[in-house]
C-alpha atoms as a PDB file:
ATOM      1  CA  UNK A   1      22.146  55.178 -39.912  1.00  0.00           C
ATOM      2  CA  UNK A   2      22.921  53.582 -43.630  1.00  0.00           C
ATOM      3  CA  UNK A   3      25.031  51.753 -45.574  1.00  0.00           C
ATOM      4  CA  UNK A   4      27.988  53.700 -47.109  1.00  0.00           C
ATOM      5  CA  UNK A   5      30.307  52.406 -49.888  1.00  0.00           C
ATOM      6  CA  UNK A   6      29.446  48.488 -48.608  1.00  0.00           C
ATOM      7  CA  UNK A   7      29.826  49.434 -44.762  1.00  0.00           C
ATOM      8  CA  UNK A   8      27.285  50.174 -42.087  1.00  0.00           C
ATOM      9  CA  UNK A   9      27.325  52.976 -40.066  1.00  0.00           C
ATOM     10  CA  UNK A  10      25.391  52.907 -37.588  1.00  0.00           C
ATOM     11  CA  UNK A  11      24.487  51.381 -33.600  1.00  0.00           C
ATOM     12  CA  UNK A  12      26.217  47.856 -33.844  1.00  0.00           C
ATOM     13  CA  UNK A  13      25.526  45.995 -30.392  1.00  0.00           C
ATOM     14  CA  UNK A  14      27.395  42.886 -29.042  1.00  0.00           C
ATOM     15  CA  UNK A  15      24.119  41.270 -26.796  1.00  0.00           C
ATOM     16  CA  UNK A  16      26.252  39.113 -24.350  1.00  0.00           C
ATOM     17  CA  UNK A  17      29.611  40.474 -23.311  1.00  0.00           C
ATOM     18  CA  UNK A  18      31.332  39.846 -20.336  1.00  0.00           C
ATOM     19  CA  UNK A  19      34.584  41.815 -18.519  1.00  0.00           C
ATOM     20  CA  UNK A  20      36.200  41.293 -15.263  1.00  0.00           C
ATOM     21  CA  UNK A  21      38.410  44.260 -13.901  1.00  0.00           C
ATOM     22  CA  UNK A  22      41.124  41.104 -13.368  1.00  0.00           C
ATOM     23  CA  UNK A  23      41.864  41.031 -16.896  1.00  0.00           C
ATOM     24  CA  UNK A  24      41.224  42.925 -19.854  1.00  0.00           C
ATOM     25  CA  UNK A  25      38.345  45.006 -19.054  1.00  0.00           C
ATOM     26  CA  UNK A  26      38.674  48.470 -20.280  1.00  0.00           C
ATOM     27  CA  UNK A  27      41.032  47.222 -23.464  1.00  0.00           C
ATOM     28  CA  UNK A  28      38.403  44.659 -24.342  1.00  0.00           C
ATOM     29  CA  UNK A  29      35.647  47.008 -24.756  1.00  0.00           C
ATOM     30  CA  UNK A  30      38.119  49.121 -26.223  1.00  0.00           C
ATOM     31  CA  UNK A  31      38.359  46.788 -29.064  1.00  0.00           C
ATOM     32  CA  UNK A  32      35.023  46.653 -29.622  1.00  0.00           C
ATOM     33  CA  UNK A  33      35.221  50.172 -29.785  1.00  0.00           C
ATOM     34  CA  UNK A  34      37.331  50.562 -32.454  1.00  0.00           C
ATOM     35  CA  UNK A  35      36.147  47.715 -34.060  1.00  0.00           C
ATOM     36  CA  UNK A  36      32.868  49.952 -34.713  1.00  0.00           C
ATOM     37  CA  UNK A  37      30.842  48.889 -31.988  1.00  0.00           C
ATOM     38  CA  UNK A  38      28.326  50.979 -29.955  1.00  0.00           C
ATOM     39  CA  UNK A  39      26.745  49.379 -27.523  1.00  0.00           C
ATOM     40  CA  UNK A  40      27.133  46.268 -25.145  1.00  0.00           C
ATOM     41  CA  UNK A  41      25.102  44.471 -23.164  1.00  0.00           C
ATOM     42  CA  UNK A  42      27.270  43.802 -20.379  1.00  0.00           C
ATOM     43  CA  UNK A  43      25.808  40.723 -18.310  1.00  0.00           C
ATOM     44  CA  UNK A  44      26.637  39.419 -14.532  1.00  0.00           C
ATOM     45  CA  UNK A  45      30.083  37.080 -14.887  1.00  0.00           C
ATOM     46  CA  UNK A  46      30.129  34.548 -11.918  1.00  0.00           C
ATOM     47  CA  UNK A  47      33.524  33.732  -9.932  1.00  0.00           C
ATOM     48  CA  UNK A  48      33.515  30.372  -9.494  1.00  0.00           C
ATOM     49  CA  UNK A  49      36.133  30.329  -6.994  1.00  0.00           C
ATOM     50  CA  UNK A  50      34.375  33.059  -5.031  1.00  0.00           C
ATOM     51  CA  UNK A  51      30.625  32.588  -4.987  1.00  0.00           C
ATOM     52  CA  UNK A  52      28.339  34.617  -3.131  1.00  0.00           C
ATOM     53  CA  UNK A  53      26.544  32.787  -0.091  1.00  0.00           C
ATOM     54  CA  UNK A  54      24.400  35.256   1.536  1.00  0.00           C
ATOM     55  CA  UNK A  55      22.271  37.992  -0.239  1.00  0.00           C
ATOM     56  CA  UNK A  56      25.083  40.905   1.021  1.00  0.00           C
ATOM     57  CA  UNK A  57      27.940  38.963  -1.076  1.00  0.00           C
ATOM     58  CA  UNK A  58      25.426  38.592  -4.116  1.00  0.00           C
ATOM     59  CA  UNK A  59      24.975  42.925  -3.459  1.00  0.00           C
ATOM     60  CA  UNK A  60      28.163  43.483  -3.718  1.00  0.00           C
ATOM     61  CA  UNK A  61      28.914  40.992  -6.981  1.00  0.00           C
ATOM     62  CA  UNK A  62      26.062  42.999  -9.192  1.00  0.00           C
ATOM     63  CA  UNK A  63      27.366  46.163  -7.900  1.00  0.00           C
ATOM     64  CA  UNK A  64      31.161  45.703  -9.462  1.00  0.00           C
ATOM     65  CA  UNK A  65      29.184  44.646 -12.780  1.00  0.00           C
ATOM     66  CA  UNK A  66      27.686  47.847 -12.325  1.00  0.00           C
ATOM     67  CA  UNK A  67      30.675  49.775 -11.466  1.00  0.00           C
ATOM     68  CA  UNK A  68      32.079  47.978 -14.545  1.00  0.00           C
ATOM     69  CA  UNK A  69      29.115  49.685 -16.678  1.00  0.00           C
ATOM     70  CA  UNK A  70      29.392  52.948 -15.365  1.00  0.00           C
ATOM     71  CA  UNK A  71      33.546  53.287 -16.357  1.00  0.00           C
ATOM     72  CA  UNK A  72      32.817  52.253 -19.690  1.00  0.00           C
ATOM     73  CA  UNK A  73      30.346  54.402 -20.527  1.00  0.00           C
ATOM     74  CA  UNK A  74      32.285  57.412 -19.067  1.00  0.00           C
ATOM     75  CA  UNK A  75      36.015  56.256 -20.066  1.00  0.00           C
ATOM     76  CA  UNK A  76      34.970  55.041 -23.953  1.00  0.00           C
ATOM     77  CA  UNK A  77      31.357  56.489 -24.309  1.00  0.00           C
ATOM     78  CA  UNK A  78      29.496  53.155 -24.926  1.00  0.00           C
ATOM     79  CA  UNK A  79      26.669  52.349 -24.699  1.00  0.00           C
ATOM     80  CA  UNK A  80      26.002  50.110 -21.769  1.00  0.00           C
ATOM     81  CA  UNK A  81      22.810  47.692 -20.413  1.00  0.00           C
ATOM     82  CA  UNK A  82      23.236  45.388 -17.578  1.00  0.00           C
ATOM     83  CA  UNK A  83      22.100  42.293 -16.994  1.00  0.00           C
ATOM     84  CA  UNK A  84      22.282  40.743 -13.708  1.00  0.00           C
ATOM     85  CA  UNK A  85      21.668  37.466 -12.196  1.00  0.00           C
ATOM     86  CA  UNK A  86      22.967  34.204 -11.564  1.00  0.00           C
ATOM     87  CA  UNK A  87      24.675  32.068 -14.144  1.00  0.00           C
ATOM     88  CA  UNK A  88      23.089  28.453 -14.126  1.00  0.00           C
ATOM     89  CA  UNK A  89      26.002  26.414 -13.329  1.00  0.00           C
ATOM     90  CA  UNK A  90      26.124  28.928  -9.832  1.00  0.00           C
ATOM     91  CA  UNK A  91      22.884  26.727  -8.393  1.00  0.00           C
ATOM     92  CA  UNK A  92      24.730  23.752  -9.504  1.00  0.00           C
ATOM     93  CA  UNK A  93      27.944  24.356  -7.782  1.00  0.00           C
ATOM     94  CA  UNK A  94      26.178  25.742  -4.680  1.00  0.00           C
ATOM     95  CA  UNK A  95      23.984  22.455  -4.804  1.00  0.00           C
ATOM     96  CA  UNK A  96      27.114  20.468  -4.387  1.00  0.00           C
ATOM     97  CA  UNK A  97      28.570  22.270  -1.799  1.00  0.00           C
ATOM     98  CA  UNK A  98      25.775  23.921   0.359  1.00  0.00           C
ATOM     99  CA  UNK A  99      22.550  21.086  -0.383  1.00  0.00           C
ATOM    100  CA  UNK A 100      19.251  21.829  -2.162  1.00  0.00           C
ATOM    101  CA  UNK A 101      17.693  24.203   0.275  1.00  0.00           C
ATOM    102  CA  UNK A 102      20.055  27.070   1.069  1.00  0.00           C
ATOM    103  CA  UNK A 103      21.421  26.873  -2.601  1.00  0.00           C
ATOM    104  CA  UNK A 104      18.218  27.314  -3.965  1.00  0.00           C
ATOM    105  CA  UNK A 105      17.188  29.968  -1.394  1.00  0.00           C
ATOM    106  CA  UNK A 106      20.415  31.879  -2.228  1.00  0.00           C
ATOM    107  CA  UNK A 107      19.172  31.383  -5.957  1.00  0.00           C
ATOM    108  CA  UNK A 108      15.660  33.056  -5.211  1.00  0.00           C
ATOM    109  CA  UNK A 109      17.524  35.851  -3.269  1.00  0.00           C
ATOM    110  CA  UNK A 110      19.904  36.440  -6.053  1.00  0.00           C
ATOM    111  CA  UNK A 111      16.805  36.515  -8.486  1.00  0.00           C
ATOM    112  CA  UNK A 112      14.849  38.842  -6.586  1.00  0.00           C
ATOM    113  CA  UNK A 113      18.047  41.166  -6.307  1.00  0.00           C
ATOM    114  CA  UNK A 114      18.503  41.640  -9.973  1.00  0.00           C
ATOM    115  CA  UNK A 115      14.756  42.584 -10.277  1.00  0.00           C
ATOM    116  CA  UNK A 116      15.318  44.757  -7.067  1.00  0.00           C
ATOM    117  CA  UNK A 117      18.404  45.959  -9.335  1.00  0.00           C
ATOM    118  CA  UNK A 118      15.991  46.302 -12.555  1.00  0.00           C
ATOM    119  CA  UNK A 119      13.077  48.439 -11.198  1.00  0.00           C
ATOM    120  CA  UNK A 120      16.076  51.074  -9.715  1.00  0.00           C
ATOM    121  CA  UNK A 121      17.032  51.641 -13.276  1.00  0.00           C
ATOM    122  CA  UNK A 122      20.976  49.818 -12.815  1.00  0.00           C
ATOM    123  CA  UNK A 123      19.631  46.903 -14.901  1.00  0.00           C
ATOM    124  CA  UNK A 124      17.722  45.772 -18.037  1.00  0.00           C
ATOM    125  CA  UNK A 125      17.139  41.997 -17.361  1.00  0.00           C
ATOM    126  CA  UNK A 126      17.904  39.557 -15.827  1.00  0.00           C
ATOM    127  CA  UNK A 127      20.126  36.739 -16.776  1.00  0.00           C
ATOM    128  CA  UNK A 128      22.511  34.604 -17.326  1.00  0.00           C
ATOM    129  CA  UNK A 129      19.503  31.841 -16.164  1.00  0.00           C
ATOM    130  CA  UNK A 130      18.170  28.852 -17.198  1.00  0.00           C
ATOM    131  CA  UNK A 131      19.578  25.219 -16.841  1.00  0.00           C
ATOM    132  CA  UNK A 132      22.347  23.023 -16.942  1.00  0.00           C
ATOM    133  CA  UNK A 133      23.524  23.008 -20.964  1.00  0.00           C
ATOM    134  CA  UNK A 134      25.609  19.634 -19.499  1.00  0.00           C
ATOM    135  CA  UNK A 135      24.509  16.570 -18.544  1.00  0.00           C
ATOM    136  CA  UNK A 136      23.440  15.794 -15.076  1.00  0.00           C
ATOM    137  CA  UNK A 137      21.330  13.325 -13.302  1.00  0.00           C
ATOM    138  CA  UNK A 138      17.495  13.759 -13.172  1.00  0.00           C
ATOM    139  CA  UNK A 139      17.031  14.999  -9.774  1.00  0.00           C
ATOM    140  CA  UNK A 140      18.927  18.228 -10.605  1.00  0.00           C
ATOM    141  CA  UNK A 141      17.529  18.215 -14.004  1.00  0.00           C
ATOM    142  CA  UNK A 142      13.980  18.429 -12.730  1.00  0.00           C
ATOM    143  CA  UNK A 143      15.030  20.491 -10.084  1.00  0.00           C
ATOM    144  CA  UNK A 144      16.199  23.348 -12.189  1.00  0.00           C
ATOM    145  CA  UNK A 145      13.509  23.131 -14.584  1.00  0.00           C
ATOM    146  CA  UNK A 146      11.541  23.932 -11.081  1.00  0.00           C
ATOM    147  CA  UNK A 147      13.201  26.869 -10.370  1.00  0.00           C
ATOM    148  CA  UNK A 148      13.143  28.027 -14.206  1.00  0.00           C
ATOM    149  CA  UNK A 149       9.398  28.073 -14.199  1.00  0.00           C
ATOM    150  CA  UNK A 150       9.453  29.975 -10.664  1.00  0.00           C
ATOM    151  CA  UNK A 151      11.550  32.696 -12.404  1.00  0.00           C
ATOM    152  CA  UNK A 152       9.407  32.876 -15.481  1.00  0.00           C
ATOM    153  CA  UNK A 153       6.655  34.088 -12.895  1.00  0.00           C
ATOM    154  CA  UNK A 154       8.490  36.413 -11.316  1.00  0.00           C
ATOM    155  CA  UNK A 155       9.984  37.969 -14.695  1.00  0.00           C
ATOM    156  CA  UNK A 156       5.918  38.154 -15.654  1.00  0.00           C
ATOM    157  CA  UNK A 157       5.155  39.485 -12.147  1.00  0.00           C
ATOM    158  CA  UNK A 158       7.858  41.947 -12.399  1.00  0.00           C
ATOM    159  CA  UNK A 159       7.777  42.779 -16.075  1.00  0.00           C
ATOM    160  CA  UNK A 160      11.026  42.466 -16.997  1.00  0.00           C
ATOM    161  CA  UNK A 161      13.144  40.244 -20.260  1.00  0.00           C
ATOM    162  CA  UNK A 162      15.047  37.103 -19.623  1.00  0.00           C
ATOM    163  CA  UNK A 163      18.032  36.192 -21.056  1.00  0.00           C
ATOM    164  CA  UNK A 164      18.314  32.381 -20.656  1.00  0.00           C
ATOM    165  CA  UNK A 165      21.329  29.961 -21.130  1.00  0.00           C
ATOM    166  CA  UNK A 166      20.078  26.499 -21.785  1.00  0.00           C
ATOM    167  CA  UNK A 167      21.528  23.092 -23.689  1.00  0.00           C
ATOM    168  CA  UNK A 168      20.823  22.090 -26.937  1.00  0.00           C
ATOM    169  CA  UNK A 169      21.148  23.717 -30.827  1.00  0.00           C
ATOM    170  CA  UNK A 170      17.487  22.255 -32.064  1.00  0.00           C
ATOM    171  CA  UNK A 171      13.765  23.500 -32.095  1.00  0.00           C
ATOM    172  CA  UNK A 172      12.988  20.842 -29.263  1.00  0.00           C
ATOM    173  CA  UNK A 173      14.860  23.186 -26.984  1.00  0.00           C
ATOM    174  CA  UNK A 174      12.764  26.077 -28.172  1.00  0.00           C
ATOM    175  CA  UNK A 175       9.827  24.326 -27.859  1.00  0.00           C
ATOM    176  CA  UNK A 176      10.044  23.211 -24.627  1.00  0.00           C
ATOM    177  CA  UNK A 177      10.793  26.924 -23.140  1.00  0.00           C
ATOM    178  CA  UNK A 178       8.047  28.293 -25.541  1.00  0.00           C
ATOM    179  CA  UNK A 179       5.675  25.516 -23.232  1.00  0.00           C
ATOM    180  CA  UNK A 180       7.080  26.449 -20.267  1.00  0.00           C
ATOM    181  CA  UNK A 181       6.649  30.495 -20.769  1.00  0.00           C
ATOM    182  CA  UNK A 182       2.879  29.531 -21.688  1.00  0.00           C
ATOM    183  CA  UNK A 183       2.025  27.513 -18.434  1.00  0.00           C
ATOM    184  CA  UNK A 184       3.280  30.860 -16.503  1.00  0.00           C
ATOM    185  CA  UNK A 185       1.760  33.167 -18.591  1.00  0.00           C
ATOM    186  CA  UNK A 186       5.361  34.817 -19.647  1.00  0.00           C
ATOM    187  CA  UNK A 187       4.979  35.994 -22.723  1.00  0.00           C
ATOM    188  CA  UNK A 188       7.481  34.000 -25.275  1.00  0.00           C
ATOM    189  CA  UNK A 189       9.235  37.797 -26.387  1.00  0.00           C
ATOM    190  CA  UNK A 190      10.326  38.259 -22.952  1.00  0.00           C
ATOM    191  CA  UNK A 191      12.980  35.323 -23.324  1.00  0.00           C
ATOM    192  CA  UNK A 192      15.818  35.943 -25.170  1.00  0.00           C
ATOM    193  CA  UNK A 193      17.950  32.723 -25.577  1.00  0.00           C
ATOM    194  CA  UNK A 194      21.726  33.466 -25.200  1.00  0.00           C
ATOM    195  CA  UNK A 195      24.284  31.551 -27.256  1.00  0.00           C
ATOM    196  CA  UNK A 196      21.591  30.668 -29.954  1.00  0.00           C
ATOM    197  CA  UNK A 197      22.399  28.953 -33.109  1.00  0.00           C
ATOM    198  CA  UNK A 198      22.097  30.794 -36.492  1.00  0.00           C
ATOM    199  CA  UNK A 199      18.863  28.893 -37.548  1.00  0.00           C
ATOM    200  CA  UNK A 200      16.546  31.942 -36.946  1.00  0.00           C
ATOM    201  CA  UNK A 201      13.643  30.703 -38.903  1.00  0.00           C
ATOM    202  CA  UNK A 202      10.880  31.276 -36.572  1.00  0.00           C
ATOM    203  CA  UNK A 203       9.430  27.842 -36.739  1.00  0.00           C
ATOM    204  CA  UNK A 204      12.095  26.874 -34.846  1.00  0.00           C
ATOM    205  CA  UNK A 205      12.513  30.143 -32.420  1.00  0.00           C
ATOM    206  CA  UNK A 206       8.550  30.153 -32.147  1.00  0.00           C
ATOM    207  CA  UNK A 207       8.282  33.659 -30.591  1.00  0.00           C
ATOM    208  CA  UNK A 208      11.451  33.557 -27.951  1.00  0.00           C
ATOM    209  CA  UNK A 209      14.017  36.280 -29.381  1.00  0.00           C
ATOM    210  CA  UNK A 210      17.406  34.464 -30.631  1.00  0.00           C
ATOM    211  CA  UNK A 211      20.745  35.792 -29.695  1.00  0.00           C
ATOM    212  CA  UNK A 212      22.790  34.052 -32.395  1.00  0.00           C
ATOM    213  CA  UNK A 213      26.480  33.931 -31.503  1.00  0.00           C
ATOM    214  CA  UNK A 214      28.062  34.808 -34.659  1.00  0.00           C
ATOM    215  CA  UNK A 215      31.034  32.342 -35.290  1.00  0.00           C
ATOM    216  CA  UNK A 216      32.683  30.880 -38.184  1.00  0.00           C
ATOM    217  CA  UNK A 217      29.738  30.167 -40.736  1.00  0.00           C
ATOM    218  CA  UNK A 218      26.912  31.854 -39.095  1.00  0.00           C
ATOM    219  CA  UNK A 219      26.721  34.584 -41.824  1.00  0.00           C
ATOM    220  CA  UNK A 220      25.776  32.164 -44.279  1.00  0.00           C
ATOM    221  CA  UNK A 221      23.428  30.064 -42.018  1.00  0.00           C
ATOM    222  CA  UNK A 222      21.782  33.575 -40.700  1.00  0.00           C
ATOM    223  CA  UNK A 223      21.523  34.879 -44.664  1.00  0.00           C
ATOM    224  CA  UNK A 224      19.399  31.667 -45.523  1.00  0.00           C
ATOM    225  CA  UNK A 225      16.508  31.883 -42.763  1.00  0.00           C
ATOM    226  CA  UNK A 226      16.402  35.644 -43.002  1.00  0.00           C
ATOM    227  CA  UNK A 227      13.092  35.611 -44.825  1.00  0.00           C
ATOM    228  CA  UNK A 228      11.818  33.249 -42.630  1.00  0.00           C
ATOM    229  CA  UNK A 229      12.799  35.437 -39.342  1.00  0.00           C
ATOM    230  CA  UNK A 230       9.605  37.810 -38.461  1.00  0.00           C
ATOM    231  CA  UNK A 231      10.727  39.051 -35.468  1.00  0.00           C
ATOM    232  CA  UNK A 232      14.546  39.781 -35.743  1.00  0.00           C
ATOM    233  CA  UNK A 233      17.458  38.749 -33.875  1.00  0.00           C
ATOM    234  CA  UNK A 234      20.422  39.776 -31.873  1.00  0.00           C
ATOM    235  CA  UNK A 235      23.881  39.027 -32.041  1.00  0.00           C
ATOM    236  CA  UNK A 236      26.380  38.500 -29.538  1.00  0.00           C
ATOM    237  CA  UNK A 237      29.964  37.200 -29.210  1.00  0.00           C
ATOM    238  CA  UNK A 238      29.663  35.799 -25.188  1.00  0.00           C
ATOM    239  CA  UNK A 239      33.553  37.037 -24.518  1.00  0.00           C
ATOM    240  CA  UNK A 240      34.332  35.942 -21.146  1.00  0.00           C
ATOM    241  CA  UNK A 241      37.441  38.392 -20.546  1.00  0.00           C
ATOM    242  CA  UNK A 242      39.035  35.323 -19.394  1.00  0.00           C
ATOM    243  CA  UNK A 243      42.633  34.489 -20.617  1.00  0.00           C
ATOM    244  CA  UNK A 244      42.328  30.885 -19.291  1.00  0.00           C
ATOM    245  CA  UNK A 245      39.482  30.312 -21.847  1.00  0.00           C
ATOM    246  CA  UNK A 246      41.223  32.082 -25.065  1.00  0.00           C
ATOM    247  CA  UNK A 247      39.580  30.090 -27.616  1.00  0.00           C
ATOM    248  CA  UNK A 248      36.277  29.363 -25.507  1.00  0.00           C
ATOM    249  CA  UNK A 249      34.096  32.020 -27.419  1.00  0.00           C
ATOM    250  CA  UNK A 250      34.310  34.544 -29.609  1.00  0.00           C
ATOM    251  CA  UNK A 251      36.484  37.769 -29.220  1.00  0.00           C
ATOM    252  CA  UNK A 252      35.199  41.115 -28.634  1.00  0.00           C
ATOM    253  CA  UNK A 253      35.829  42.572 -32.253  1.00  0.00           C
ATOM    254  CA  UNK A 254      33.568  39.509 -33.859  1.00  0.00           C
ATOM    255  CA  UNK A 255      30.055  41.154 -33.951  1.00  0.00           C
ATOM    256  CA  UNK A 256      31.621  44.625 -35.893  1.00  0.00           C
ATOM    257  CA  UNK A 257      33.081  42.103 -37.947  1.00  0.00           C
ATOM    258  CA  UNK A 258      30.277  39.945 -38.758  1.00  0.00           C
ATOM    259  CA  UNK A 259      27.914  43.077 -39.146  1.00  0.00           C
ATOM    260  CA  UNK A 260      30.092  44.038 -41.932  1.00  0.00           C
ATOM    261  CA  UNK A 261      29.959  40.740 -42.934  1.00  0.00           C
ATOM    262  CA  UNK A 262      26.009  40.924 -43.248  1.00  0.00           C
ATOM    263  CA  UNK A 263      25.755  44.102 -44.895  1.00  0.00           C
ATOM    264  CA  UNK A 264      28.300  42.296 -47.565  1.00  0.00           C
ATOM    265  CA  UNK A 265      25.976  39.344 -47.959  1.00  0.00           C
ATOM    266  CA  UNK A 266      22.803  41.246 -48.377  1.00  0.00           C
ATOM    267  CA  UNK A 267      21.586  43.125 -45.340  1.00  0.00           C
ATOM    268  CA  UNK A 268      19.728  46.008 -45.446  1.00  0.00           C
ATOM    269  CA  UNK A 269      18.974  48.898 -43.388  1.00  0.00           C
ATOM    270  CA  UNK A 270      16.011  48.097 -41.732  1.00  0.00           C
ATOM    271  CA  UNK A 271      17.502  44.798 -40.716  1.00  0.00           C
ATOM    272  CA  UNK A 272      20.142  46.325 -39.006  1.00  0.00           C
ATOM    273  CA  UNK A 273      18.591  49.046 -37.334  1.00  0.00           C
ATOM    274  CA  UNK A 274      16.129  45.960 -36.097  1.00  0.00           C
ATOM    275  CA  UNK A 275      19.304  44.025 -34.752  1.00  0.00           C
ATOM    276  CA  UNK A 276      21.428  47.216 -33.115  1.00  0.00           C
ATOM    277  CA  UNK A 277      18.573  49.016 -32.148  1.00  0.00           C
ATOM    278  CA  UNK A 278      14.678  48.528 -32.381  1.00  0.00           C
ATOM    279  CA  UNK A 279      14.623  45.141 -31.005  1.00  0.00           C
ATOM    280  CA  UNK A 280      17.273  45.589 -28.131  1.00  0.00           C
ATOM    281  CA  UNK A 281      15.275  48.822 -27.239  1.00  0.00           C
ATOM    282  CA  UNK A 282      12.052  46.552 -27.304  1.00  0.00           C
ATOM    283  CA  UNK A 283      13.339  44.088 -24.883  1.00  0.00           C
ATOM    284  CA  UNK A 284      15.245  46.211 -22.003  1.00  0.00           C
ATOM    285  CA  UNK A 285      14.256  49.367 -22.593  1.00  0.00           C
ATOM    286  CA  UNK A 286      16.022  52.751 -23.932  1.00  0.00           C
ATOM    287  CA  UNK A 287      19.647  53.243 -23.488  1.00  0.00           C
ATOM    288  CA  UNK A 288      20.954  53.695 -19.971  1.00  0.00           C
END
């Protein structure tokens, strides 16, 4: 683990990644691979056009994210955490289609599954969840918010990390989780906000654990709150494996890339071991 001759070498870990068997799957992890990555974090991908509505269908969903983890590891020797749960825009769908009640009680069931899935050791977290990062009428608004703070006291009951998708790129966003955690007695280090902006200063992250997906211009932006970060940060591409969505997020070679990219701007050592390693190891655990 150090810097040789202006590179790193050493764990590099993409925090959000997503494949689907449909498409790319092996080849895109592949390109991580060679990119110089080490280790994903390989979370739950919804189909839309296929969504689970009883707790059997939502078994056998996390279980081909699963499957998915286990052929990486043994085809390309990644590292591989899973993170299972369902995506926020899943409630919203269901909502439309199946009413409040049984969409929300296939949300709780599809909660308590990925804990189910956490304590056996298959997953890390759970996640994608949160609330709709689109707009929407109050009712749902207020709904979701209702079922955020219900799984904030589950992930404190159960003792497991978060990793949240929610709207917004400013502190209010933050904020407003950081409140929300509090009131449930979550503490803020177990939420891990997905799709974060670079600003990593921690008077705006105050104590949740940004995963900063590292576009165009993040380098710099990251580079200027560094000294202002206590805690560290992750970084994560969110590749969907979707060809329908090619420019939608980033590809899976990015975080490598923009690794590099940090160790040219300044980086050190213990930075990046904090980013690949020590923090992810903090929030889910050791290596499965």
């Amino acid at each position: 683990m150090t810097i040789e001759n202006g590179r790193w070498i050493g764990p590099i870990l993409d925090n959000h990644f997503h494949l689907d068997r449909k498409h790319r799957f092996l080849d895109a992890a592949l390109d991580f691979k060679r990119a110089g990555g080490t280790d994903l974090v390989l979370v739950h991908k919804p189909d839309f056009d296929n969504l689970p509505i009883e707790q059997d269908a939502w078994k056998t969903a996390y279980q081909d994210t699963i499957d998915m983890a286990n052929e990486v590891r043994k085809e390309l020797t990644l590292g591989v955490r899973v993170i299972l749960g369902p995506h926020p825009a899943t409630w919203v769908h269901q909502r439309q289609a199946l009413g409040d009640e049984l969409a929300s009680e296939l949300y709780c069931d599809a909660i308590d599954l990925a804990f189910e899935y956490c304590h056996q050791g298959d997953a890390c977290a759970v996640g994608e969840v949160g609330r709709p990062h689109w707009q929407v009428d109050d009712e749902i608004w207020n709904r979701a918010n209702e079922l955020l703070s219900w799984t904030f006291r589950r992930a404190k009951k159960e003792g497991f990390a978060l990793q949240l998708h929610v709207e917004g790129e400013g502190a209010s966003t933050y904020a407003d989780l950081a409140k929300m955690a509090d009131n449930e007695g979550l503490a803020r280090d177990k939420l891990v906000r997905h799709h974060a902006p670079p600003d990593i200063d921690k008077d705006t992250t105050v104590g949740l654990v940004p995963s900063v997906v590292v576009g165009k211009g993040s380098v710099e932006e990251i580079m200027q709150n560094i000294g202002k970060c206590l805690d560290g940060f992750l970084m994560e591409t969110d590749y969907m494996d979707d060809p329908r969505r090619p420019g939608a997020v980033l590809g899976p070679k990015t975080v490598p890339k923009r690794t590099q990219a940090l160790v040219q701007a300044g980086l050190d050592e213990e930075q990046l071991m904090l980013i690949h390693h020590y923090l992810p190891e903090k929030i889910y655990g050791s290596q499965i």
